[in-house]
Protein backbone atom coordinates (compact mmCIF):
# COMPACT_ATOMS: atom_id res chain seq x y z
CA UNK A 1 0.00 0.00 0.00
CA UNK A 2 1.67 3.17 -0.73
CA UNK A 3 1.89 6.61 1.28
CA UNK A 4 -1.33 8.07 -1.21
CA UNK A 5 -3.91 5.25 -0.43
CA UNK A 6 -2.83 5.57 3.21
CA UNK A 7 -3.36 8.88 3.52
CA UNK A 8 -7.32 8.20 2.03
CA UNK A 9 -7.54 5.71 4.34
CA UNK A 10 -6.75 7.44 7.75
CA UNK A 11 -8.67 10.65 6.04
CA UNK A 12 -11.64 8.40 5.66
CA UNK A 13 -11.10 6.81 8.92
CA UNK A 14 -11.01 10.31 10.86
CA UNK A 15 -13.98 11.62 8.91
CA UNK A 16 -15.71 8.49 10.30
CA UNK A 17 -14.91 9.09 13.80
CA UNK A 18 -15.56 12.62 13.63
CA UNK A 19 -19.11 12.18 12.65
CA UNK A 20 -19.72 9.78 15.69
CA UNK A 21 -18.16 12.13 17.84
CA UNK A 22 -20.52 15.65 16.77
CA UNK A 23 -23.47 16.39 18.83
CA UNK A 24 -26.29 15.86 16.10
CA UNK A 25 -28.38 15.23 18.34
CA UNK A 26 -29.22 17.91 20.01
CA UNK A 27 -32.50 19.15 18.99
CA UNK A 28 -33.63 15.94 20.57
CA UNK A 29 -31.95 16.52 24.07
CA UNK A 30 -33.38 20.08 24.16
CA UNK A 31 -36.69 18.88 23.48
CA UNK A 32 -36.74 16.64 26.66
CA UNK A 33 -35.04 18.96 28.32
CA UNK A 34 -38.26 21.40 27.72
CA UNK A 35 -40.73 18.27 28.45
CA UNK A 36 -38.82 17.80 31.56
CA UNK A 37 -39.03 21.18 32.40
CA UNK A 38 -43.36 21.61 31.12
CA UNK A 39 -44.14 18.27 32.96
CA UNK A 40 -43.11 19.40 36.46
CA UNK A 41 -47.18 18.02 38.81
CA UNK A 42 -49.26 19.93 40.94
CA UNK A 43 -50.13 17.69 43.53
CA UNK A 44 -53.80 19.08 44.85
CA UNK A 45 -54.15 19.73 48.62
CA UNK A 46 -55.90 17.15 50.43
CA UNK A 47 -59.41 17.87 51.11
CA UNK A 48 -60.98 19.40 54.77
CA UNK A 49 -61.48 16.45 57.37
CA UNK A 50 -64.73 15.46 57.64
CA UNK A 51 -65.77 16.00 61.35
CA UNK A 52 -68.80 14.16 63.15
CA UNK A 53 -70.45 13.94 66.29
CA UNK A 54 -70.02 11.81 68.68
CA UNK A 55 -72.91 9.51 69.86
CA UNK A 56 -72.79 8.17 73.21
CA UNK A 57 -73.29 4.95 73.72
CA UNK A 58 -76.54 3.77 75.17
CA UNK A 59 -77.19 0.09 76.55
CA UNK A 60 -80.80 -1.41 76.77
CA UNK A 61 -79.92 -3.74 78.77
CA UNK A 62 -77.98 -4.38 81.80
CA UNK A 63 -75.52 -7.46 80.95
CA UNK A 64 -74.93 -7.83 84.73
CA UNK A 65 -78.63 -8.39 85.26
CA UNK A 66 -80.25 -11.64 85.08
CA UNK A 67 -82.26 -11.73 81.92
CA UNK A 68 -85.81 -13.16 82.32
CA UNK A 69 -86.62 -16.70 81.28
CA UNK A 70 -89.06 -17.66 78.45
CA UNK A 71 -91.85 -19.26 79.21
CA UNK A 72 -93.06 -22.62 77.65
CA UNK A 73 -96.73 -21.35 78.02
CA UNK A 74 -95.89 -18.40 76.19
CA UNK A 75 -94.45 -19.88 73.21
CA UNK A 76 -97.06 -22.62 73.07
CA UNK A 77 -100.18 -19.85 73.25
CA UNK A 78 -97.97 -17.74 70.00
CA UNK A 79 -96.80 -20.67 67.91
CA UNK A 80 -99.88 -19.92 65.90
CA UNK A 81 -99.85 -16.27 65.94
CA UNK A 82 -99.79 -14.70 62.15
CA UNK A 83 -96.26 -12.41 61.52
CA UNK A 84 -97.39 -8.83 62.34
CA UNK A 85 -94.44 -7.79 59.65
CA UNK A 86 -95.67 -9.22 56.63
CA UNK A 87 -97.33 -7.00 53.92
CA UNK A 88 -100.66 -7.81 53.96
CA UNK A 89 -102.26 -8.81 50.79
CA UNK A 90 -105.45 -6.87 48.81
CA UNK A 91 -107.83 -9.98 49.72
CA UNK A 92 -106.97 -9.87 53.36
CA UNK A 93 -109.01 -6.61 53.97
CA UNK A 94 -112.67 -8.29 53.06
CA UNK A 95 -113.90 -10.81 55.41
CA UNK A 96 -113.97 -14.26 54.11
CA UNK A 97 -117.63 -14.41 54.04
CA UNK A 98 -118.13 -11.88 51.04
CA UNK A 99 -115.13 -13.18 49.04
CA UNK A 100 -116.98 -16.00 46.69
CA UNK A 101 -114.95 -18.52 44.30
CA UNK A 102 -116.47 -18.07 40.80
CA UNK A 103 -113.95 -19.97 38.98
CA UNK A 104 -110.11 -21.32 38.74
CA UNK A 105 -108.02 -22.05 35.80
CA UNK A 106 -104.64 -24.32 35.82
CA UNK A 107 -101.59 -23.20 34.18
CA UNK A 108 -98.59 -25.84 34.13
CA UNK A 109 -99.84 -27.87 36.28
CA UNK A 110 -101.07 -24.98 38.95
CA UNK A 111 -104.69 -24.26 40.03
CA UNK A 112 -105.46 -20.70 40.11
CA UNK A 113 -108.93 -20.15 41.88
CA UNK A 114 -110.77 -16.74 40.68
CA UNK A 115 -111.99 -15.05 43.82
CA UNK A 116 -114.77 -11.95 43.66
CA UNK A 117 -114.59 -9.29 46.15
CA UNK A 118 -118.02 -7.30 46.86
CA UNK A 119 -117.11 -4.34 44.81
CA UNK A 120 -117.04 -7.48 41.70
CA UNK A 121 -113.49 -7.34 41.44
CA UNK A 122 -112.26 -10.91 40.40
CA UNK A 123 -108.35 -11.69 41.70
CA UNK A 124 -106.87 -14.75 40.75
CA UNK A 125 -104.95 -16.44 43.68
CA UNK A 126 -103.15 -19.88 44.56
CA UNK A 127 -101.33 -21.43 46.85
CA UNK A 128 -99.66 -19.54 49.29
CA UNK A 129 -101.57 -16.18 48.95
CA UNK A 130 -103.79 -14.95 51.69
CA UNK A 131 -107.20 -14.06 51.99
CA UNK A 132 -109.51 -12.97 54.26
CA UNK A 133 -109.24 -11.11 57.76
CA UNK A 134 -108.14 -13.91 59.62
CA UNK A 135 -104.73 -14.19 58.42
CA UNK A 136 -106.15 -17.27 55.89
CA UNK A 137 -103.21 -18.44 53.96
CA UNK A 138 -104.12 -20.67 51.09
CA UNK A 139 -103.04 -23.92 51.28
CA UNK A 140 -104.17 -25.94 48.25
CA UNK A 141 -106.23 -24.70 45.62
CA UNK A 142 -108.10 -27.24 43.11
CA UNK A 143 -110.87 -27.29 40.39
CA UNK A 144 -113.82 -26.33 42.80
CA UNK A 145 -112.38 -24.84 46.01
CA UNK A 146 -110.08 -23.16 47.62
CA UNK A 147 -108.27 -24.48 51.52
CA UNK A 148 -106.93 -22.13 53.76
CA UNK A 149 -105.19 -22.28 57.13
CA UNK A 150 -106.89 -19.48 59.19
CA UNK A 151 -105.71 -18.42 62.29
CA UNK A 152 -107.97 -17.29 64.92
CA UNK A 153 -107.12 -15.55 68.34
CA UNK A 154 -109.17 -17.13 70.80
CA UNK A 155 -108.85 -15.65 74.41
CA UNK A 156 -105.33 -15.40 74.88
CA UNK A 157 -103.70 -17.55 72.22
CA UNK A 158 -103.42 -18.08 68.78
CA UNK A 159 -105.30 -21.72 67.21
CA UNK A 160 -105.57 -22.73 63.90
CA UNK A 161 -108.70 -23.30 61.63
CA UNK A 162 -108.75 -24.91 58.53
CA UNK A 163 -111.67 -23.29 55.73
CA UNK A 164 -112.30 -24.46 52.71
CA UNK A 165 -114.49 -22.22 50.23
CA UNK A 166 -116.03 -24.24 47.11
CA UNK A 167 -117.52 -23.01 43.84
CA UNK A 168 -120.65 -24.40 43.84
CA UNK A 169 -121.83 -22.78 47.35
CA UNK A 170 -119.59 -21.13 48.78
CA UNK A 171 -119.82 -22.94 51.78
CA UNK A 172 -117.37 -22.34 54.62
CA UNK A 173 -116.55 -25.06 56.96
């Protein structure tokens, strides 16, 4: 190789390494620079605490005192009672005696019974629904009348009576 083609070659050679070595790319590095700088958070302050008042606590009960005992009696005379907290239903506010049973219809296997009230509305019920005022909860309804499990406070307890109101008569036994 003689002196000329070495003198390219290093020429070449330095023209490489001076390219690697200039900054060409700073337009980039200011540009994150001013990002950097733009991006800077605002952190929001935290909101007022809430403040509440104090309730003081009340017992109803004294734990130390001896609590009284149920009484068999008691739960015998109420086994029967109805449940004062369920939402009575529109049939329950006619007496039985001037609800009559003018029809029924089955539906998959299901009797409905179709029940008139004396203003000669007609409600279809069945099984499980309640009717008249003394908490009469149907418990089978079939092609020509309709059972229910009354129950009737007599002196100081609750009994049950079982009615059954047919089509044909509306007889109540």
């Amino acid at each position: 190789m003689n002196n000329k083609n070495k003198i390219i070659l290093v020429s070449v050679m330095l023209m490489g390494l001076s390219g690697c070595s200039s900054d060409s790319f700073q337009d980039i590095k200011g540009w994150m620079n001013e990002q950097r700088m733009a991006a800077k958070g605002k952190i929001e302050p935290l909101p007022p605490a809430k403040s509440f008042v104090a309730v003081p606590f009340v017992f109803r009960s004294d734990p130390f005192q001896e609590k009284p005992v149920l009484s068999l009696d008691n739960i015998e005379r109420n086994k029967y009672a109805p449940d004062p907290n369920r939402r009575k239903e529109p049939l329950e506010s006619f007496s039985l005696e001037s609800l009559k049973m003018v029809g029924s219809i089955s539906k998959d296997g299901e009797y409905y019974a179709m029940i008139k009230t004396p203003d000669r509305t007609v409600h279809y019920v069945k099984k499980g629904n309640y009717m008249g005022a003394n908490y009469g909860q149907i418990t089978e309804v079939t092609e020509g009348s309709v059972t229910l499990d009354e129950r009737v406070h007599d002196s100081d307890s609750w009994k049950p009576k079982k009615t059954i109101v047919t089509l044909e008569d509306n007889d109540k036994n």
